[in-house]
Protein backbone atom coordinates (compact mmCIF):
# COMPACT_ATOMS: atom_id res chain seq x y z
CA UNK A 1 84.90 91.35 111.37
CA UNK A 2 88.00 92.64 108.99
CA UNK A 3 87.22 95.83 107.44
CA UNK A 4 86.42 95.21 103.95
CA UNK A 5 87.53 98.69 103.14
CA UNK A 6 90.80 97.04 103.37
CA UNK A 7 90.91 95.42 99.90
CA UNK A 8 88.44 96.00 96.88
CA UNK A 9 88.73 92.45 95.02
CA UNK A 10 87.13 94.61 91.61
CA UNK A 11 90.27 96.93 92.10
CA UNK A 12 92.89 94.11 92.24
CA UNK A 13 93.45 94.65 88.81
CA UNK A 14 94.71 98.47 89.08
CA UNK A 15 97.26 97.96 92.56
CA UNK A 16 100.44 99.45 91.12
CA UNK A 17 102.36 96.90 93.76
CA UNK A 18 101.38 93.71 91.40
CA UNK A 19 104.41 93.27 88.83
CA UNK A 20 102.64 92.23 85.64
CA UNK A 21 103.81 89.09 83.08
CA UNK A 22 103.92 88.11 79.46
CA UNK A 23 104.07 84.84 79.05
CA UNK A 24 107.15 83.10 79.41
CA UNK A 25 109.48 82.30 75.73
CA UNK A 26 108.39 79.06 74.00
CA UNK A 27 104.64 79.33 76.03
CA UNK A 28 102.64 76.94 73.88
CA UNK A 29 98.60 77.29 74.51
CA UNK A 30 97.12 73.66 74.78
CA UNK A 31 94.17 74.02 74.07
CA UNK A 32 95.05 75.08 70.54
CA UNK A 33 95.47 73.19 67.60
CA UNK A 34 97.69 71.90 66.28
CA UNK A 35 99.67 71.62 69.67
CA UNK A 36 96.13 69.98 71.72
CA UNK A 37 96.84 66.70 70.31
CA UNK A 38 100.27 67.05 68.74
CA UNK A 39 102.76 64.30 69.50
CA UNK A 40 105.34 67.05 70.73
CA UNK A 41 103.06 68.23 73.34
CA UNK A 42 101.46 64.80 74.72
CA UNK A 43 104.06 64.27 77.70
CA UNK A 44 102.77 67.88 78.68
CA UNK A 45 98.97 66.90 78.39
CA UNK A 46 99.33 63.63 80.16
CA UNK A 47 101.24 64.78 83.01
CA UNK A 48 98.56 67.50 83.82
CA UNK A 49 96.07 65.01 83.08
CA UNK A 50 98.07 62.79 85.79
CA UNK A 51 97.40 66.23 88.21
CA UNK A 52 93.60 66.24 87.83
CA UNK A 53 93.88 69.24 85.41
CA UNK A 54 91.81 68.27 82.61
CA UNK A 55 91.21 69.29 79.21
CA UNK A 56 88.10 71.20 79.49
CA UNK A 57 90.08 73.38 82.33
CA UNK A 58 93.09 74.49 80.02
CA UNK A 59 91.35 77.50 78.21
CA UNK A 60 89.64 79.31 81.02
CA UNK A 61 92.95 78.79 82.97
CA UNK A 62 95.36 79.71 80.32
CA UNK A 63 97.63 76.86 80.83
CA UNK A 64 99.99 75.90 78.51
CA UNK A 65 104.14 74.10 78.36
CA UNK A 66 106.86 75.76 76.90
CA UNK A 67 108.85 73.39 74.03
CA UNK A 68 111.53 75.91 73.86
CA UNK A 69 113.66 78.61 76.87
CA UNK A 70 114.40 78.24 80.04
CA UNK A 71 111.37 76.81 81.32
CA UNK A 72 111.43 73.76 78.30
CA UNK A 73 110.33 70.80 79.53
CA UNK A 74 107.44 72.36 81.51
CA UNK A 75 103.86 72.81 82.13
CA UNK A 76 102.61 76.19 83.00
CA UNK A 77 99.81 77.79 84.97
CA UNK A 78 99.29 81.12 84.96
CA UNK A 79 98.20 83.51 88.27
CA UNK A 80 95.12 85.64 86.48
CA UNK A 81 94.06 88.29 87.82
CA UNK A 82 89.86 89.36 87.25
CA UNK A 83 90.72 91.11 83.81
CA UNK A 84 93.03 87.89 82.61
CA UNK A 85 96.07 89.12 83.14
CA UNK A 86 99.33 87.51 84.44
CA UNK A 87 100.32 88.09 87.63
CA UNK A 88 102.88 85.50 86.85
CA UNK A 89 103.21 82.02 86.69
CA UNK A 90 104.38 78.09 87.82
CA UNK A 91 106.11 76.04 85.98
CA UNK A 92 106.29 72.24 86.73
CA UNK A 93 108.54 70.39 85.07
CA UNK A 94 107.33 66.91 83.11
CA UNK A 95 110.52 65.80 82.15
CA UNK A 96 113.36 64.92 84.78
CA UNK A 97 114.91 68.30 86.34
CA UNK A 98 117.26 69.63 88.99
CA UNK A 99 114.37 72.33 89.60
CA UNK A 100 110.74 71.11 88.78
CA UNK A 101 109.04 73.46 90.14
CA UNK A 102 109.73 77.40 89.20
CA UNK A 103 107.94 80.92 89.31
CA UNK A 104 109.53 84.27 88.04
CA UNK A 105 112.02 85.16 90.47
CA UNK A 106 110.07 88.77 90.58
CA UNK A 107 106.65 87.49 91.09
CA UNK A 108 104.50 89.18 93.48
CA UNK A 109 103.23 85.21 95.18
CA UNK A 110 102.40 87.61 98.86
CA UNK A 111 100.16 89.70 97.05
CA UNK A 112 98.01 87.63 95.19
CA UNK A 113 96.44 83.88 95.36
CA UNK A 114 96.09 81.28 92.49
CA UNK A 115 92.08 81.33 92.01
CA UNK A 116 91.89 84.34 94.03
CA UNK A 117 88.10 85.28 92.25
CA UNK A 118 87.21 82.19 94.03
CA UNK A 119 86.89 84.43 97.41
CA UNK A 120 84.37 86.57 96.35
CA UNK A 121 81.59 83.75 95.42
CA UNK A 122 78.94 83.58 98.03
CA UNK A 123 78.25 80.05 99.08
CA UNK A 124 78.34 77.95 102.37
CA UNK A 125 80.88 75.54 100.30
CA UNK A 126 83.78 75.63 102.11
CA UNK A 127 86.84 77.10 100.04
CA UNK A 128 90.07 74.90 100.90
CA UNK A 129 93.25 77.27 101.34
CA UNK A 130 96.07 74.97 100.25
CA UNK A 131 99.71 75.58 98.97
CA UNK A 132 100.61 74.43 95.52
CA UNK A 133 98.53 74.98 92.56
CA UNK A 134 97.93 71.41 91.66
CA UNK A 135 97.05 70.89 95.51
CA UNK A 136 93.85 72.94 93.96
CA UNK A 137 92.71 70.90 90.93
CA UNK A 138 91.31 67.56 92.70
CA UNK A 139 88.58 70.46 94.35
CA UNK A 140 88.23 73.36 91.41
CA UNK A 141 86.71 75.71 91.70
CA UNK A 142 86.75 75.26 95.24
CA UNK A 143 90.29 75.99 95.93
CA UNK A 144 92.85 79.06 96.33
CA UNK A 145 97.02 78.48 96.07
CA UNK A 146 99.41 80.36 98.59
CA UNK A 147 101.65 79.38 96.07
CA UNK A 148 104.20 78.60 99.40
CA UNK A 149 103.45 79.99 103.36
CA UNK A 150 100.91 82.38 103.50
CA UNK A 151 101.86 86.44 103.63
CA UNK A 152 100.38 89.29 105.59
CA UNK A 153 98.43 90.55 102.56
CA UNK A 154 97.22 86.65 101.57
CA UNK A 155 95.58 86.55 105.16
CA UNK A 156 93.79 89.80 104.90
CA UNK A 157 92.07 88.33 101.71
CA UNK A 158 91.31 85.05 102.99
CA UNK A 159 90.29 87.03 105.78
CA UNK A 160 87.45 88.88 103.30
CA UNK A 161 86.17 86.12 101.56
CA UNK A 162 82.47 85.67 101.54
CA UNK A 163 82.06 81.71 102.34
CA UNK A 164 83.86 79.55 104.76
CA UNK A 165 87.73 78.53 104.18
CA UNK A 166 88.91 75.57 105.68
CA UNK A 167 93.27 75.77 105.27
CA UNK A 168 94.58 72.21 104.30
CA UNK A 169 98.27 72.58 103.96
CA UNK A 170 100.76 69.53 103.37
CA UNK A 171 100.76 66.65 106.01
CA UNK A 172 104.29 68.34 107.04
CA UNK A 173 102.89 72.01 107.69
CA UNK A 174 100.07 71.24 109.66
CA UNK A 175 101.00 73.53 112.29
CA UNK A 176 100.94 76.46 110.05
CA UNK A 177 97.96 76.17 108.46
CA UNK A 178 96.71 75.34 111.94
CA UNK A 179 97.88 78.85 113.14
CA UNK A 180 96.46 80.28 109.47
CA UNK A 181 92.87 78.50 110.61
CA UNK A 182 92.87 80.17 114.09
CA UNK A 183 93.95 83.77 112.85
CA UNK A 184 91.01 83.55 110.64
CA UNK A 185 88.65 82.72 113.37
CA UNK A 186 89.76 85.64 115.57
CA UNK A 187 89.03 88.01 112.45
CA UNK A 188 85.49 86.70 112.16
CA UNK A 189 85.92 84.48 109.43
CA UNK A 190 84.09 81.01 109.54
CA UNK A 191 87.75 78.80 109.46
CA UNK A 192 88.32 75.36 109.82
CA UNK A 193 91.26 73.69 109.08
CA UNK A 194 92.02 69.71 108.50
CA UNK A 195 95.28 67.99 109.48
CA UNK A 196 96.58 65.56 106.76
CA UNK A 197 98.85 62.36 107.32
CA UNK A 198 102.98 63.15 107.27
CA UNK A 199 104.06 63.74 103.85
CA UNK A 200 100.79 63.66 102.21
CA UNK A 201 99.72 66.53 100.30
CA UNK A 202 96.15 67.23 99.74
CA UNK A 203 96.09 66.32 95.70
CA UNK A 204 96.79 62.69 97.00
CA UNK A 205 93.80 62.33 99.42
CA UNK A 206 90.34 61.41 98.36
CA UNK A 207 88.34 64.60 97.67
CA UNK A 208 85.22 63.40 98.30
CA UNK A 209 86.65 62.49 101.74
CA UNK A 210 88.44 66.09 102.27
CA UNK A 211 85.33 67.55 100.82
CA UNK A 212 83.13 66.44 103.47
CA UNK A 213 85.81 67.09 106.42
CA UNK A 214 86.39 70.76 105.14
CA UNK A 215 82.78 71.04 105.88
CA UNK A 216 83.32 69.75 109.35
CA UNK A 217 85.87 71.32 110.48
CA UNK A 218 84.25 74.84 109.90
CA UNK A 219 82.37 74.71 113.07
CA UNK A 220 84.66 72.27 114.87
CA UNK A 221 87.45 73.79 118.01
CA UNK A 222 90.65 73.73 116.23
């Protein structure tokens, strides 16, 4: 099995390699009054509604939009790490854009994952690996972001985890999460991984459906 000496998930906090973030200008919390039900915020709260990130998830995940900057228009989700901090962040655009979907260009995406404490829970639920992080909310908690194709140091802490991880990238990346799923299995790790139609991603499949076949595929030949 992969040495866990490789990576302390209690010391993630303290690498010196992970560029830290204040949020970005005109970050609005939404879970806050006035702006949780203010009329200049509602486009933001529907459209994560519309992403199966719900009200009751905006606190404990920090996310907020930004009504003002560079990143106006958008919704954003930070990348915590265990102590709350920002690792960065995504912003996804709810109003029309030539770029909906934007991170810091100095973000450190290899060396972290969105949900990353999410590794370190012991349970025989699987844990789906997938890329964006609204691909996670349909399945939170169960979930982890690559936030795009997976790096050396993002394997070696899927890799670690201590439950099963079944990868699930989109329906056009199959073969790389397929190749993710069988890496995993020659490190130890209990991997599955499921294939998804052409062009779907896995926020638009039926989670009680991908749910199930996650658990499936964990002891199934890739």
């Amino acid at each position: 099995r992969f040495s866990e000496q490789a990576y302390d998930p209690n010391a993630v906090k303290d690498s010196e390699e992970i560029k830290l973030f204040d949020p970005p200008e005109g970050y609005t919390p939404l879970w806050k009054e006035p702006f949780a039900s203010a009329f200049c915020t509602e486009h933001a709260r529907r459209y994560l509604r519309s992403r199966h990130c719900f009200d009751s998830m905006w606190e404990p995940l920090q996310i907020g939009c930004c009504l003002s900057g560079f990143y106006a228009g958008s919704v954003v989700v930070p990348v915590l790490l265990p102590d709350r901090a920002w690792a960065g962040y995504v912003c996804r655009a709810y109003v029309p854009t030539r770029n909906p979907y934007l991170y810091p260009a100095d973000m450190s995406k290899g060396l972290v994952l969105f949900n990353g404490e999410a590794l370190w829970v012991e349970t025989e639920t699987p844990l789906l690996v997938v890329e964006g992080v609204f691909d996670t909310t349909p399945y939170w908690p169960d979930a982890v972001a690559l936030l795009g194709k997976a790096s050396g140091e993002q394997r070696n802490l899927l890799a670690l985890a201590r439950r099963p991880v079944c990868v699930v990238q989109d329906g056009d990346a199959w073969q790389e999460g397929w190749s993710l799923a069988l890496w995993l299995r020659m490190q130890g790790q209990r991997a599955g991984h499921i294939r998804l139609p052409p062009k779907k991603d896995p926020d638009e499949m039926n989670p009680s459906w991908l749910r199930e076949a996650a658990i499936q595929s964990i002891n199934e030949p890739l």
